[in-house]
Protein backbone atom coordinates (compact mmCIF):
# COMPACT_ATOMS: atom_id res chain seq x y z
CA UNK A 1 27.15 9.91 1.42
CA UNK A 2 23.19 9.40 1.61
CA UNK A 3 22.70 9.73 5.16
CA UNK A 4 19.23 10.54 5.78
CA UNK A 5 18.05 10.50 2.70
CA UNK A 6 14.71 8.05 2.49
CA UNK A 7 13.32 6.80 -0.68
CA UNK A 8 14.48 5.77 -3.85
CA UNK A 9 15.11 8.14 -7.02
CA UNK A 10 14.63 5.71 -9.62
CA UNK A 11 15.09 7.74 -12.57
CA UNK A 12 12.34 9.57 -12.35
CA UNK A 13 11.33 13.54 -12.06
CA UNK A 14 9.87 13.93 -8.34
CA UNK A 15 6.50 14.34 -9.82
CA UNK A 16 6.79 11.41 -12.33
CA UNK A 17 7.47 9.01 -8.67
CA UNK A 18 4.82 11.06 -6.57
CA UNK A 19 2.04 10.09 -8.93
CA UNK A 20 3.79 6.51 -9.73
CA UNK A 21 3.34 5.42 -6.03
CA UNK A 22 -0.35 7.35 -5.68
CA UNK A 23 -1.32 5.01 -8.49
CA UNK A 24 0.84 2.30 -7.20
CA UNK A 25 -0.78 2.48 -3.49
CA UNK A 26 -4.15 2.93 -4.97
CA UNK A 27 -3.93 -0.21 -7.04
CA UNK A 28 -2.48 -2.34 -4.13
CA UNK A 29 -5.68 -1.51 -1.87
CA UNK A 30 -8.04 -1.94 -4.59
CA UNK A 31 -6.90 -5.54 -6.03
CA UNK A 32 -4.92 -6.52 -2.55
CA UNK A 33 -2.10 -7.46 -4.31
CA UNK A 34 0.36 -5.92 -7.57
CA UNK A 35 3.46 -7.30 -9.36
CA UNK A 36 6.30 -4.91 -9.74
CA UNK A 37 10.03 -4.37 -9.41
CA UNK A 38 11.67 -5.07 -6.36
CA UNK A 39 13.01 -1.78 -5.99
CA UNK A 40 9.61 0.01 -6.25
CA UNK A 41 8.10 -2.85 -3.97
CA UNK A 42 10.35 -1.53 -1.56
CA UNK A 43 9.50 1.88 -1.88
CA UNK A 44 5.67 0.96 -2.24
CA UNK A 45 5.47 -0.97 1.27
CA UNK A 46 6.87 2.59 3.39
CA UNK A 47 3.72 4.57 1.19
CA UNK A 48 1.21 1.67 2.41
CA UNK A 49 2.37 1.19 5.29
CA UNK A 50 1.72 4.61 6.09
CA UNK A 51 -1.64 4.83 4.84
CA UNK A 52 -2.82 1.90 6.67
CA UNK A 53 -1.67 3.06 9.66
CA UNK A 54 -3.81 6.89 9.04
CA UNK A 55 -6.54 4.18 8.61
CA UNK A 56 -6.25 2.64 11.98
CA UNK A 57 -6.19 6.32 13.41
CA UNK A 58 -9.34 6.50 11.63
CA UNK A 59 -10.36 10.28 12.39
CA UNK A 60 -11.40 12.78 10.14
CA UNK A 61 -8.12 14.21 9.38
CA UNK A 62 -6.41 11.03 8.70
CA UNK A 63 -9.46 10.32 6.37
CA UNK A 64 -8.38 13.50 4.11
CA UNK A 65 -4.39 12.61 4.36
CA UNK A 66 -5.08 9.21 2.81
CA UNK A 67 -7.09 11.00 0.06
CA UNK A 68 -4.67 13.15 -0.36
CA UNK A 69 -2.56 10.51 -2.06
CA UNK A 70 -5.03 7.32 -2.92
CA UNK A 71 -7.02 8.24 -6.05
CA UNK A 72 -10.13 7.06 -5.72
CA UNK A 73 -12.54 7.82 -2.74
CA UNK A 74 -14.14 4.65 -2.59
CA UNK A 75 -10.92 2.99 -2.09
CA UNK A 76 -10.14 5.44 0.50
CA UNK A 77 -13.46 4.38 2.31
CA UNK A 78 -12.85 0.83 1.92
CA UNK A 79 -9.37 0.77 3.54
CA UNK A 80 -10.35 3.14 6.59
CA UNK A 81 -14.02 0.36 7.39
CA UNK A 82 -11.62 -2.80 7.31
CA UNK A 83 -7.84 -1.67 8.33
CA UNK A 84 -8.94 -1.54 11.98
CA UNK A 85 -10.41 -5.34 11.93
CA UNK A 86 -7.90 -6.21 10.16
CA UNK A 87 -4.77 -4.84 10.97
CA UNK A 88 -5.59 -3.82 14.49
CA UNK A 89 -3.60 -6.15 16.47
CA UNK A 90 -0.32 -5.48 14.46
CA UNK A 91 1.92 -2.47 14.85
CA UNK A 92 3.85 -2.21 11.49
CA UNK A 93 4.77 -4.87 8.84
CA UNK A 94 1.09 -4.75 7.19
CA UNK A 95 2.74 -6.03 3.89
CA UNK A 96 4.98 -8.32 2.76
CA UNK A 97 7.27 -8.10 -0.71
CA UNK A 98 7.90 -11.49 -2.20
CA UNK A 99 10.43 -11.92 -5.39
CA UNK A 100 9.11 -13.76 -8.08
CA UNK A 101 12.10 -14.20 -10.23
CA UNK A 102 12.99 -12.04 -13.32
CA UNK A 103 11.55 -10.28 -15.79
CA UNK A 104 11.67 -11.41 -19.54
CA UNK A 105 12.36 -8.74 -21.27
CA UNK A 106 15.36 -6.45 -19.60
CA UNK A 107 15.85 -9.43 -16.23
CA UNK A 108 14.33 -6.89 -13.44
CA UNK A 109 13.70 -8.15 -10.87
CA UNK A 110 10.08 -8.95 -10.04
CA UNK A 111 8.16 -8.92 -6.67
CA UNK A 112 4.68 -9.23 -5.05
CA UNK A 113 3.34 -6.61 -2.96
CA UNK A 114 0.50 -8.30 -0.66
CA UNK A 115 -0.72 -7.70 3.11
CA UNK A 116 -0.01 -10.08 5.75
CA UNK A 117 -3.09 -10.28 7.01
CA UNK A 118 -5.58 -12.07 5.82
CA UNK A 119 -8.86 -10.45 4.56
CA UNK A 120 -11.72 -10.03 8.00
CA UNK A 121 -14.82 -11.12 6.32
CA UNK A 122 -18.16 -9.21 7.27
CA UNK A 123 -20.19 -10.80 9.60
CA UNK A 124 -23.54 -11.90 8.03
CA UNK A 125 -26.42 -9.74 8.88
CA UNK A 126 -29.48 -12.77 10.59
CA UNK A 127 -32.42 -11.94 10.59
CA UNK A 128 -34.20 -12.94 13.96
């Protein structure tokens, strides 16, 4: 039995799927939305999830848990100045995994990983 046991194995050394999903997550706030599996889709929305939610916490120490597993520090600063705009009203369920059919060349199945909400654009600074 796999009671308790979160996450997914897929084949994969634990170090080959910690930096998978660190690349994975960093990707998906960078470009707002990736094509993968299904099965790592899955997996990817409980890392995001998770992150976005250290950015609506928004303190210091939050700030160096996300960067402990997105790669690159601008992305890092990007998610913790819009998250709270953005996802500030919700409490869970930031993204949303849609299947896009099959793959050609061994039929996996394919998903979209995108957030639910839509982008908060910047106010424009007037001048007075």
């Amino acid at each position: 039995m796999r009671h308790k046991k979160a996450g997914v194995k897929l084949g994969r050394t634990s170090a080959h799927r910690k930096a998978m999903f660190r690349n994975m997550v960093t990707s998906l706030f960078k470009h707002g939305r990736i094509k993968t599996t299904d099965v790592k889709a899955k997996e990817l929305r409980r890392w995001a999830d998770k992150m976005i939610t250290l950015a609506k916490r928004g303190d210091l120490h939050a700030r160096r848990q996300a960067m402990a597993v997105i790669m690159e520090k601008d992305v890092v600063h990007k998610l913790f100045e819009e998250a709270p705009a953005r996802f500030g009203g919700k409490n869970g369920g930031y993204t949303r995994v849609t299947k896009i059919g099959f793959r050609a060349g061994d039929a996996a199945s394919m998903a979209i990983v995108e957030f639910t909400a839509p982008k908060v654009e910047a106010p424009a600074a007037t001048e007075a």
